[in-house]
Structure formats: C-alpha cells, structure tokens
C-alpha atoms as a PDB file:
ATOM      1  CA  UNK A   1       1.861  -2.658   6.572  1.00  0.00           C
ATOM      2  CA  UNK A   2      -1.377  -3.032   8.158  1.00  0.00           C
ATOM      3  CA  UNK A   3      -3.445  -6.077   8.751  1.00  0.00           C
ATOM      4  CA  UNK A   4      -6.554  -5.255  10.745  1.00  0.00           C
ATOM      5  CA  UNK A   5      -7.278  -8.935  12.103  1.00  0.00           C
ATOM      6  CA  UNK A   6      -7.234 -12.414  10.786  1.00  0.00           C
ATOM      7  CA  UNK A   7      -5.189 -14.432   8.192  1.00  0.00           C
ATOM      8  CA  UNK A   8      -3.793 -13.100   5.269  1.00  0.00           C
ATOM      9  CA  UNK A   9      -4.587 -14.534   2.055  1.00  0.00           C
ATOM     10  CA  UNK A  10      -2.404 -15.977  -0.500  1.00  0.00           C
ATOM     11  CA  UNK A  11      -1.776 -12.308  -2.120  1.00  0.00           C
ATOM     12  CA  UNK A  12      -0.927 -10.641   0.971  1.00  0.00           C
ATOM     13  CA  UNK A  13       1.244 -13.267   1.925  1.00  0.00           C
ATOM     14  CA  UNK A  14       3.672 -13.084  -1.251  1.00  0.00           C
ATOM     15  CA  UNK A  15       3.487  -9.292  -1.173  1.00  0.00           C
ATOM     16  CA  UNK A  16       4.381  -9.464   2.743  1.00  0.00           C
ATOM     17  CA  UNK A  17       7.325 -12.111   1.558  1.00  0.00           C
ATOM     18  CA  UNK A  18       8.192  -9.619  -1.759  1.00  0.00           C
ATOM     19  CA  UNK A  19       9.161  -6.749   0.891  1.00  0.00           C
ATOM     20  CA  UNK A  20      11.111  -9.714   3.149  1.00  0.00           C
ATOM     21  CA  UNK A  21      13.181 -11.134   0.551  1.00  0.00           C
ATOM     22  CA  UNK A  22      14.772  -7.720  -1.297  1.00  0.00           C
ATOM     23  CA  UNK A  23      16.051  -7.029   1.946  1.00  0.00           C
ATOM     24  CA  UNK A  24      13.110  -4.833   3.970  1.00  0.00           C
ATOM     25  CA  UNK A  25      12.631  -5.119   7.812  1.00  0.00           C
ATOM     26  CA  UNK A  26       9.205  -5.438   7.427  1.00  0.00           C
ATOM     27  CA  UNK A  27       6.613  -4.694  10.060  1.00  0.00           C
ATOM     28  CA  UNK A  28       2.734  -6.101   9.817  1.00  0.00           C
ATOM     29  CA  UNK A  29       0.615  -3.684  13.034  1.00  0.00           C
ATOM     30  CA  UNK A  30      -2.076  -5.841  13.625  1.00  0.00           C
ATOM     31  CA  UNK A  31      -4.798  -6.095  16.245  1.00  0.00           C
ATOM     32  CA  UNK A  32      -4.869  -9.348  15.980  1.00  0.00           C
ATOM     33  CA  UNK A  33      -2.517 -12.801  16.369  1.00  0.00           C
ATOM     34  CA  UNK A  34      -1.349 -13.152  13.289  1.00  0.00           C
ATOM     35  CA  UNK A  35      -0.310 -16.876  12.573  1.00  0.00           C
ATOM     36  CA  UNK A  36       0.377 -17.693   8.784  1.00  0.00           C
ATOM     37  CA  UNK A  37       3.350 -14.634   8.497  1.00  0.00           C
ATOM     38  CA  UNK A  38       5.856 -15.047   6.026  1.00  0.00           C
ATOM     39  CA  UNK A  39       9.792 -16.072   7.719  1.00  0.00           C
ATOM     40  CA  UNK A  40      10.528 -12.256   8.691  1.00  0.00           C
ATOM     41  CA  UNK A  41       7.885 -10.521   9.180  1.00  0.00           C
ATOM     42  CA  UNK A  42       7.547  -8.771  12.417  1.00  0.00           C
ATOM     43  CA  UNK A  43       3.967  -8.691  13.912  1.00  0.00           C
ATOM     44  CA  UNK A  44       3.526  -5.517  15.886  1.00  0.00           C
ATOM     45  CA  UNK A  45       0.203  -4.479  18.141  1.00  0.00           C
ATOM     46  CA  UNK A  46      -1.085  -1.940  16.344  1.00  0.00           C
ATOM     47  CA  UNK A  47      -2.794  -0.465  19.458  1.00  0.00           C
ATOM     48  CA  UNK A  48       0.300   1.321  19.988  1.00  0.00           C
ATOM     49  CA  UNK A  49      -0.427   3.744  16.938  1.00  0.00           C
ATOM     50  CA  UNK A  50      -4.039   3.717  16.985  1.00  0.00           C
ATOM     51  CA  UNK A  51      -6.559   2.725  19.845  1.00  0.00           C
ATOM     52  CA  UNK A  52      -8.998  -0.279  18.635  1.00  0.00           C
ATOM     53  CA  UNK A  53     -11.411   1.757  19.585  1.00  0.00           C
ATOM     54  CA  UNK A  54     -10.764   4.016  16.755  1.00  0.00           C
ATOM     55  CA  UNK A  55     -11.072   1.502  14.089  1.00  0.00           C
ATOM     56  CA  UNK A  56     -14.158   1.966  11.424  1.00  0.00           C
ATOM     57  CA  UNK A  57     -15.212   0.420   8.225  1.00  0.00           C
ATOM     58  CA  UNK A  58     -16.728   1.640   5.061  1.00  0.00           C
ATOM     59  CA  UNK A  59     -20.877   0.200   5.397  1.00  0.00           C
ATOM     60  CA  UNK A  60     -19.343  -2.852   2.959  1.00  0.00           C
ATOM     61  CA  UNK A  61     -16.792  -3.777   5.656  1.00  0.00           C
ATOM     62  CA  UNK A  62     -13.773  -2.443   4.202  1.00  0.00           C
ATOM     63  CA  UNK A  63     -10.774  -1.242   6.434  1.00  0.00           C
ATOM     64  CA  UNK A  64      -9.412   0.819   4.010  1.00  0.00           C
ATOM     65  CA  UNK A  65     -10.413   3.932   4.825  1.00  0.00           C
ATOM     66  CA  UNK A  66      -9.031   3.506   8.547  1.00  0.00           C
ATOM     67  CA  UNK A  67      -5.815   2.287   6.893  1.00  0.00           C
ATOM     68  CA  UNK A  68      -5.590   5.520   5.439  1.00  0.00           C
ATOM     69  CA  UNK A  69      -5.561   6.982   9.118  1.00  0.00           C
ATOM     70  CA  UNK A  70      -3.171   4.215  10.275  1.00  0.00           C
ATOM     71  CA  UNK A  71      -0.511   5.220   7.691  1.00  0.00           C
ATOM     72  CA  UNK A  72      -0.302   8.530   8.700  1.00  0.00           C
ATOM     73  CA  UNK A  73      -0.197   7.980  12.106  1.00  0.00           C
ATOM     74  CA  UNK A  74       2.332   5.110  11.738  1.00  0.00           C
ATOM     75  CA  UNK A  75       4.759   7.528   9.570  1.00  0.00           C
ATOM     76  CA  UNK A  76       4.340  10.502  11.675  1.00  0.00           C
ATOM     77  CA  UNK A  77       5.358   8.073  14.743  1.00  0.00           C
ATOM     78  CA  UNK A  78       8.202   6.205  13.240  1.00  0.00           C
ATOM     79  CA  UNK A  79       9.037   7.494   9.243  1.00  0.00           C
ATOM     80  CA  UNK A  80       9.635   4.735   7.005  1.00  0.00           C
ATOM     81  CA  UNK A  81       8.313   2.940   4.315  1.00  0.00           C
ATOM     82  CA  UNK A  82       4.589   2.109   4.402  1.00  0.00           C
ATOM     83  CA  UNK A  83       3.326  -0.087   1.358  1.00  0.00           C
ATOM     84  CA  UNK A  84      -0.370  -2.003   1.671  1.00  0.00           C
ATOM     85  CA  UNK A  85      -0.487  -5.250   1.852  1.00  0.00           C
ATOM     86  CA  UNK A  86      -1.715  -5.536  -2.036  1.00  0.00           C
ATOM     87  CA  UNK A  87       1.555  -4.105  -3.031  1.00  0.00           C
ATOM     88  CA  UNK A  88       4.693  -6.239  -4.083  1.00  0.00           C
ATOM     89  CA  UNK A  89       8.295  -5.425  -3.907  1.00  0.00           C
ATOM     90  CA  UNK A  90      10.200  -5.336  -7.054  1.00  0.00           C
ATOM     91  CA  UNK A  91      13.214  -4.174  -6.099  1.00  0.00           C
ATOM     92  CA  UNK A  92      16.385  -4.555  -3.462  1.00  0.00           C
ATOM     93  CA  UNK A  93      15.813  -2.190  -0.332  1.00  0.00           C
ATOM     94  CA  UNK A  94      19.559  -0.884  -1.382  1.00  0.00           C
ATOM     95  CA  UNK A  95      17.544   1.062  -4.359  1.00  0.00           C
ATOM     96  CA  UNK A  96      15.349   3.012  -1.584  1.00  0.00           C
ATOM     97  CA  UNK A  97      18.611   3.608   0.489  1.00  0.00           C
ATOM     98  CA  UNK A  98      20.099   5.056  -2.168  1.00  0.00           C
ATOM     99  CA  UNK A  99      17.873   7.841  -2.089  1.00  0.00           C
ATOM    100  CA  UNK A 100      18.962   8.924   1.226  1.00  0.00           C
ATOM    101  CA  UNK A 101      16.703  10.981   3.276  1.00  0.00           C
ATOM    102  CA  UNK A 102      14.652  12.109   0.265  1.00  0.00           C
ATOM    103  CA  UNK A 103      11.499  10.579   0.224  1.00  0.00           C
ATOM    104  CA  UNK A 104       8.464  10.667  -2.140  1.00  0.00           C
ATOM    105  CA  UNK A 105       5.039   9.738  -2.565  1.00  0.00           C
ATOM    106  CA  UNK A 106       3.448   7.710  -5.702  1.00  0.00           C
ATOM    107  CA  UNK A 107       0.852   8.411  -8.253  1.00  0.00           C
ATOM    108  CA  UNK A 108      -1.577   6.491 -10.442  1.00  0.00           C
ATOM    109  CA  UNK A 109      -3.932   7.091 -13.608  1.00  0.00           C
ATOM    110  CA  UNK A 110      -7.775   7.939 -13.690  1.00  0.00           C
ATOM    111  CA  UNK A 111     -10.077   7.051 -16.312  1.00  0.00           C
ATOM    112  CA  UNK A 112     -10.152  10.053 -16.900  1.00  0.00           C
ATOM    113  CA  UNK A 113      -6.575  10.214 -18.161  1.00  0.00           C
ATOM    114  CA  UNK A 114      -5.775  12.624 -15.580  1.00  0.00           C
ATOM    115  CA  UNK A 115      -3.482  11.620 -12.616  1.00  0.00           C
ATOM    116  CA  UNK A 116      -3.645  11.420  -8.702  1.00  0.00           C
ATOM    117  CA  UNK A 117      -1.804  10.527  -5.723  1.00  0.00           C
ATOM    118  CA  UNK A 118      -2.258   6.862  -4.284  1.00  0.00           C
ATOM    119  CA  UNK A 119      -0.746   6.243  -0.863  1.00  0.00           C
ATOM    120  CA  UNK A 120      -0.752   3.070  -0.998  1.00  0.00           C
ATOM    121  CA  UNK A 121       3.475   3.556  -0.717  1.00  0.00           C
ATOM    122  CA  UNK A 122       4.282   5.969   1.149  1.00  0.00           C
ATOM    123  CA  UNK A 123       8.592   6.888   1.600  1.00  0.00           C
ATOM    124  CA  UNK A 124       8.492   9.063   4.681  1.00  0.00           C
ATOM    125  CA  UNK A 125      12.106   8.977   5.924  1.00  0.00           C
ATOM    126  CA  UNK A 126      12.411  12.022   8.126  1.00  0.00           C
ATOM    127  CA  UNK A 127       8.926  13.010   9.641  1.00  0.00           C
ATOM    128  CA  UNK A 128       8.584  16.546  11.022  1.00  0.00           C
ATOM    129  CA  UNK A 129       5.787  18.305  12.665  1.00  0.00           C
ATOM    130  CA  UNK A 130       3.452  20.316   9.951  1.00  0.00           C
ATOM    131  CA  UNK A 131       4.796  18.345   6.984  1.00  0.00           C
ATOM    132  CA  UNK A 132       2.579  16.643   4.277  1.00  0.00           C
ATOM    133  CA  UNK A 133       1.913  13.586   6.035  1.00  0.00           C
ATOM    134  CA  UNK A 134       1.480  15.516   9.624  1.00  0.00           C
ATOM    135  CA  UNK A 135      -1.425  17.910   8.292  1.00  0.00           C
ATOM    136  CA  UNK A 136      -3.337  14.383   6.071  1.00  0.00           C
ATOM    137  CA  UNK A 137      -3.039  12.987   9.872  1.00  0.00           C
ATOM    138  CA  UNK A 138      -4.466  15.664  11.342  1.00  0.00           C
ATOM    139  CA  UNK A 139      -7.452  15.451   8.241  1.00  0.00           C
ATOM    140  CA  UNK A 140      -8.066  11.910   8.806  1.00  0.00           C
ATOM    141  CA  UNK A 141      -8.410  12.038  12.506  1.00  0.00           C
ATOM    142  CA  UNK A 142     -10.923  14.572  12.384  1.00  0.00           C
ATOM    143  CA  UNK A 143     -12.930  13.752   9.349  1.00  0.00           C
ATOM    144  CA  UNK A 144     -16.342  12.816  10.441  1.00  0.00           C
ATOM    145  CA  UNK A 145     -16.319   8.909   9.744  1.00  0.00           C
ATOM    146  CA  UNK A 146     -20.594   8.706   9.320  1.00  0.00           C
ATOM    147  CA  UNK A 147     -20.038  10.675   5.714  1.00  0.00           C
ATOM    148  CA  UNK A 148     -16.631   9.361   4.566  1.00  0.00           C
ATOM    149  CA  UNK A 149     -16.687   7.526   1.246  1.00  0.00           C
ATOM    150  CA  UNK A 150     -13.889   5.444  -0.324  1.00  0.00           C
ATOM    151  CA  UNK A 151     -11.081   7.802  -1.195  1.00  0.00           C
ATOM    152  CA  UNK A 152     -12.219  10.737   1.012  1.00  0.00           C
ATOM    153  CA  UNK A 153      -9.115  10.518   3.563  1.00  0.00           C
ATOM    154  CA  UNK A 154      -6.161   8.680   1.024  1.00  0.00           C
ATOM    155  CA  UNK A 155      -6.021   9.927  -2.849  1.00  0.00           C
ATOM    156  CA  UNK A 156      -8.472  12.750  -2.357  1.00  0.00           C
ATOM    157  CA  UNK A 157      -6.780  14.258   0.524  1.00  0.00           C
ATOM    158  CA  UNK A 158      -3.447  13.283  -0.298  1.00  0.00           C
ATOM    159  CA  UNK A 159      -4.079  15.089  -4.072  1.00  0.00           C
ATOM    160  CA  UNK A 160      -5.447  17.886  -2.776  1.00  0.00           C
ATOM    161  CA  UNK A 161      -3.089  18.614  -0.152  1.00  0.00           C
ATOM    162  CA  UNK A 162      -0.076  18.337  -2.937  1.00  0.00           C
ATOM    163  CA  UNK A 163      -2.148  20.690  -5.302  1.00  0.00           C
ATOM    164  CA  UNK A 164      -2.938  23.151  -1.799  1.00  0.00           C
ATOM    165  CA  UNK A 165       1.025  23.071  -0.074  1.00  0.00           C
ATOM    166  CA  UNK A 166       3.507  21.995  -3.185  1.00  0.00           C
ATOM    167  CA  UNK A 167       6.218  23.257  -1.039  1.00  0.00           C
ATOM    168  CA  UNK A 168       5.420  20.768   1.218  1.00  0.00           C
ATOM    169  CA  UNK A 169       4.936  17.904  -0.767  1.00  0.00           C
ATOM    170  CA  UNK A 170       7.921  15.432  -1.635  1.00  0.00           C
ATOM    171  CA  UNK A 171       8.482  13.820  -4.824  1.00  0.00           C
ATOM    172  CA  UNK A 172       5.787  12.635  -6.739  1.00  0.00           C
ATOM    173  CA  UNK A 173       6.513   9.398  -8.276  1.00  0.00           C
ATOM    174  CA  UNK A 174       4.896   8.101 -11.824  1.00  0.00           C
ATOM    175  CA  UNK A 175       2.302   6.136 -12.280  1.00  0.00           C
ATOM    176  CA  UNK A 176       4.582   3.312 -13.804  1.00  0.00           C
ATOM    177  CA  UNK A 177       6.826   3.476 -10.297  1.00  0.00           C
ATOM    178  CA  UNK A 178       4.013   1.501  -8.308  1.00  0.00           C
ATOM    179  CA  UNK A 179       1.047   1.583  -9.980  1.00  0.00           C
ATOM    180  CA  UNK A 180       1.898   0.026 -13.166  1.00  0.00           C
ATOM    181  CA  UNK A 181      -1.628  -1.786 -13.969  1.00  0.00           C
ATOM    182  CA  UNK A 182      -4.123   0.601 -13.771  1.00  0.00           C
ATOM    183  CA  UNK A 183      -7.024  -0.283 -11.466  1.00  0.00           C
ATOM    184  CA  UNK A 184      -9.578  -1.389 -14.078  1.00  0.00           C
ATOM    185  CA  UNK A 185      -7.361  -3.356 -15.487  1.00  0.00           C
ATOM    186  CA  UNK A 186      -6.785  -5.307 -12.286  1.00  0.00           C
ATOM    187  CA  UNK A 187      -7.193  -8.626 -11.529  1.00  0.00           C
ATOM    188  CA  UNK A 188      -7.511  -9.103 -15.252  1.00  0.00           C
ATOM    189  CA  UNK A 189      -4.494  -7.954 -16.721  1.00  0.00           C
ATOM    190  CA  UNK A 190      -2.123  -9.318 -13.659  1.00  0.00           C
ATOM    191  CA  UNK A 191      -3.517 -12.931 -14.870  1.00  0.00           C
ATOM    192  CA  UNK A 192      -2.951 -12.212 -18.708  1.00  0.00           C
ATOM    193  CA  UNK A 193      -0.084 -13.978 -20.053  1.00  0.00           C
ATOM    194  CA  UNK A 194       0.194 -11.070 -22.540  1.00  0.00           C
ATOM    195  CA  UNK A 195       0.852  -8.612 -19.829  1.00  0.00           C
ATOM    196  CA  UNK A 196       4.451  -7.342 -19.014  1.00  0.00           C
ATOM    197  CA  UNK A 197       5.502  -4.803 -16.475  1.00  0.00           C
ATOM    198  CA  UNK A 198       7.408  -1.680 -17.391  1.00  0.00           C
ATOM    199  CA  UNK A 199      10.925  -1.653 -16.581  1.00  0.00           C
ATOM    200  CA  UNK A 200      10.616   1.208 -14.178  1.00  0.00           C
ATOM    201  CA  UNK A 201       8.364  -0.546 -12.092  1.00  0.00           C
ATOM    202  CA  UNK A 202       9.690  -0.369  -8.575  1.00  0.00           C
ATOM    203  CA  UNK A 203       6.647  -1.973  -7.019  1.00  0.00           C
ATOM    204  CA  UNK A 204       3.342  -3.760  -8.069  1.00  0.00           C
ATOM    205  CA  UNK A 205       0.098  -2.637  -6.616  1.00  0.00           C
ATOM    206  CA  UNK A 206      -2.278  -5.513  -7.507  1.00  0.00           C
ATOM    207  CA  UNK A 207      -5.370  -3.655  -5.983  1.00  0.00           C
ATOM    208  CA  UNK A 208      -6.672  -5.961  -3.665  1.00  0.00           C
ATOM    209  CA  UNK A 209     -10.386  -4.464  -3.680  1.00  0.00           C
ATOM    210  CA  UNK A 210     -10.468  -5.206  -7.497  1.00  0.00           C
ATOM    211  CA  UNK A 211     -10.738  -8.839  -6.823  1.00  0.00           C
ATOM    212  CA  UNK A 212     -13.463  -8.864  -4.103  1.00  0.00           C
ATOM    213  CA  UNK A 213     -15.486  -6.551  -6.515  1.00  0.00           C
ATOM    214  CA  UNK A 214     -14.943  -8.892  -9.457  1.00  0.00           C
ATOM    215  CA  UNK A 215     -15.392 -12.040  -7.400  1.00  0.00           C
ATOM    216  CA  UNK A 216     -11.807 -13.512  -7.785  1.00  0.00           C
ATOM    217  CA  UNK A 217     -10.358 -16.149  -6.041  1.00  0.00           C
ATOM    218  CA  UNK A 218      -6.716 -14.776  -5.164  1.00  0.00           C
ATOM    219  CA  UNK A 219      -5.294 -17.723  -4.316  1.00  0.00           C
ATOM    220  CA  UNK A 220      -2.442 -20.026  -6.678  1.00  0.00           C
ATOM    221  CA  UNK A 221      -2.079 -21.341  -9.186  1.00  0.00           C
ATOM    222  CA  UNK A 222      -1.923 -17.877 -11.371  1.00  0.00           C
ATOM    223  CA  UNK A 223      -1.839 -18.502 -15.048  1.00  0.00           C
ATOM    224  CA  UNK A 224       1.114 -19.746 -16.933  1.00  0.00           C
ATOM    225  CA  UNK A 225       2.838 -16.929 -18.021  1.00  0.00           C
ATOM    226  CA  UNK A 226       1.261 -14.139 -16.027  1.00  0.00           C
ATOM    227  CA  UNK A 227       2.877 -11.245 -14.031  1.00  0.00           C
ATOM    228  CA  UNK A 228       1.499 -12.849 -11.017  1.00  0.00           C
ATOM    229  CA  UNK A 229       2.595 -16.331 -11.688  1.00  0.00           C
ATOM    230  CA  UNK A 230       5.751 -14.938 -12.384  1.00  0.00           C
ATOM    231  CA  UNK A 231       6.174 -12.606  -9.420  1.00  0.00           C
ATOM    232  CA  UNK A 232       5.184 -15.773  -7.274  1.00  0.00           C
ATOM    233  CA  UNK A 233       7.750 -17.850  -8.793  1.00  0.00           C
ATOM    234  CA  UNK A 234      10.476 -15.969  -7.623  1.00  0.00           C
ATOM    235  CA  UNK A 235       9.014 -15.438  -4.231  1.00  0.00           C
ATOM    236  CA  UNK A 236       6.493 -18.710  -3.119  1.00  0.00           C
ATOM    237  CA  UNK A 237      10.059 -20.431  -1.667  1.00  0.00           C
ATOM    238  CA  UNK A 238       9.541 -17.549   1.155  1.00  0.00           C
ATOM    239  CA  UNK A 239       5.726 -18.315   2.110  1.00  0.00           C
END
C-alpha cells in the first residue's frame, strides 16, 4: 500500500488492519512518519521506490494518479500483492498462496455496462523484465504529468495494454472478485443495510474518492446492519 503523507483515516485504517489480520505481511511506503498504523503494519520510506521529487497530484490534490506510478514501480522492484488503501481484505492470505506463482489482475463495471481493468489489486508474484506491469511502468514514468487526467496511467493504460499484449497479460479477475459495489454506488450502498456482498468477493474496494466527492464523513459508527459496519465489526479489535 501507499500512503503519501499524514494520518490515515478511519477507512484506511480498517482496510490496513483487514490485510493484517487474514494473515498478510503488510507494507504501508510512505514519505512520511506514519503514527496511527494498525498492530502490524510495516511503515517503509517510500523514497526507496520513487524519489519525492517525483511525486505529483491531479490540480484537485489527489495522489492517485502518482499511486498508479508507485504500484508499478513497487511490483516491478519487489512482486507481491499491492491493494490501495480503500480496499479491504476478505479473505485468509492462504487463499492467495494457493494460487502459487500465478498471479492476476482485477476488473470492475462501467456505466456503460462494459468492463475494465482497475489496479487497485494488483497479484504480481514473479516480476520479469517486459511483462505487463514492466511496460505500464515504463508508460507512467514517461507520461507527461501537465495533461494527465484521472485514469490516464491506471484503468486506461492497464485496459489497453491487456486489449494491445493478451499474451502478456495475467488473469483477469471479475468484477465481483474486488470490485463488488460498483463505483456509483459507493459510499451509498456500503452504508445500506439492504446491501450484501457476493460470495465470491475476495476483497472490498470501498472507493475512497467516492466519499470526498459526495462529502462523506468516513469515520464510525457505520449503520446498523451495513457491509461496512459489518466488515468493521470483525476487524475494529485490530485498530
């Protein structure tokens, strides 16, 4: 995961302690100290992957477009598991060991009822000059920053490089795997009591920009009965 600088918020902290508890080594890069971690989480300088010098922001102050940058670098680097730090852990890490070297990439639905990558998880295992990952690092690093736009460098590139090199490109995991509340649904539906999540969910992206554009606090309490008050139920003993 990356955490750019200062505290996490509630959300990021149960997703950080979701990861912790089902048995992850998790590492937060960060360019900053760090102080309200979960128990477990290892804070790591992210300076070693990426010079500060090289971190931007979308004109509304958003990091996410260098955390698309920082994921490949970080996974070309050391392989692994990269999830952001809107996404919770629904599952043991024994179910992604199972699978070995063989790692994968996740999808999510459009509006337009088509579907797209997301990298917001990421299972990079072996990493290899010229794969996938290698040539959307290369992209990112070089894509002028002064006419980027949200998406330009994560699910744009990471869709069309699939479409471009399918030999290349690792299994693509469904929509329901770790993106099982679509977008514009989100925070809403995560709060509904009427909400359930679909039994192949292996992770929960709760879409973290959602909230800031809707103005939601994402702090507990969470609604009786929601997927979020339930998700934090089993986990808030961690935090």
């Amino acid at each position: 995961m990356l955490w750019v600088h200062g505290e996490l918020s509630p959300l990021e902290r149960l997703a950080a302690a979701s990861f912790v508890v089902n048995g992850f080594r998790l590492k937060l890069w960060s360019y900053d100290r760090v102080t309200n971690l979960p128990r477990g989480v290892e804070l790591c300088d992210a300076r070693e992957i990426v010079p500060e010098s090289r971190v931007f922001t979308y004109g509304n102050g958003s990091y996410a477009g260098f955390a698309d940058l920082f994921r490949y670098s970080v996974l070309c680097r050391e392989g692994g598991l990269w999830a952001d730090t809107d996404v919770i852990c629904l599952v043991n890490a024994s179910a992604l060991r199972a699978l070995g070297d063989n790692g994968f990439l996740v999808s999510e639905r459009t509006r337009k009822g088509s579907v797209q990558i997301n990298v917001n998880v990421i299972h990079h295992p072996s990493p290899a000059p010229g794969d996938l990952i290698d040539l959307a690092r290369v992209v990112a690093e070089r894509f002028p920053v002064d006419t980027m736009v949200w998406g330009d460098i994560g699910p744009k590139l990471a869709t069309t490089l699939v479409k471009a090199y399918p030999r290349l490109a690792p299994p693509i995991m469904a929509p329901d795997f770790a993106n099982p509340v679509d977008w514009w649904e989100c925070p809403r539906r995560l709060l509904s009591a009427s909400a359930r999540l679909p039994s192949e969910a292996w992770f929960l992206h709760a879409y973290n920009e959602t909230w800031r554009r809707a103005g939601q606090d994402k702090s507990p309490p969470y609604p009786a009965g929601s997927v979020l008050a339930e998700v934090f139920a089993r986990y808030q003993a961690y935090l």
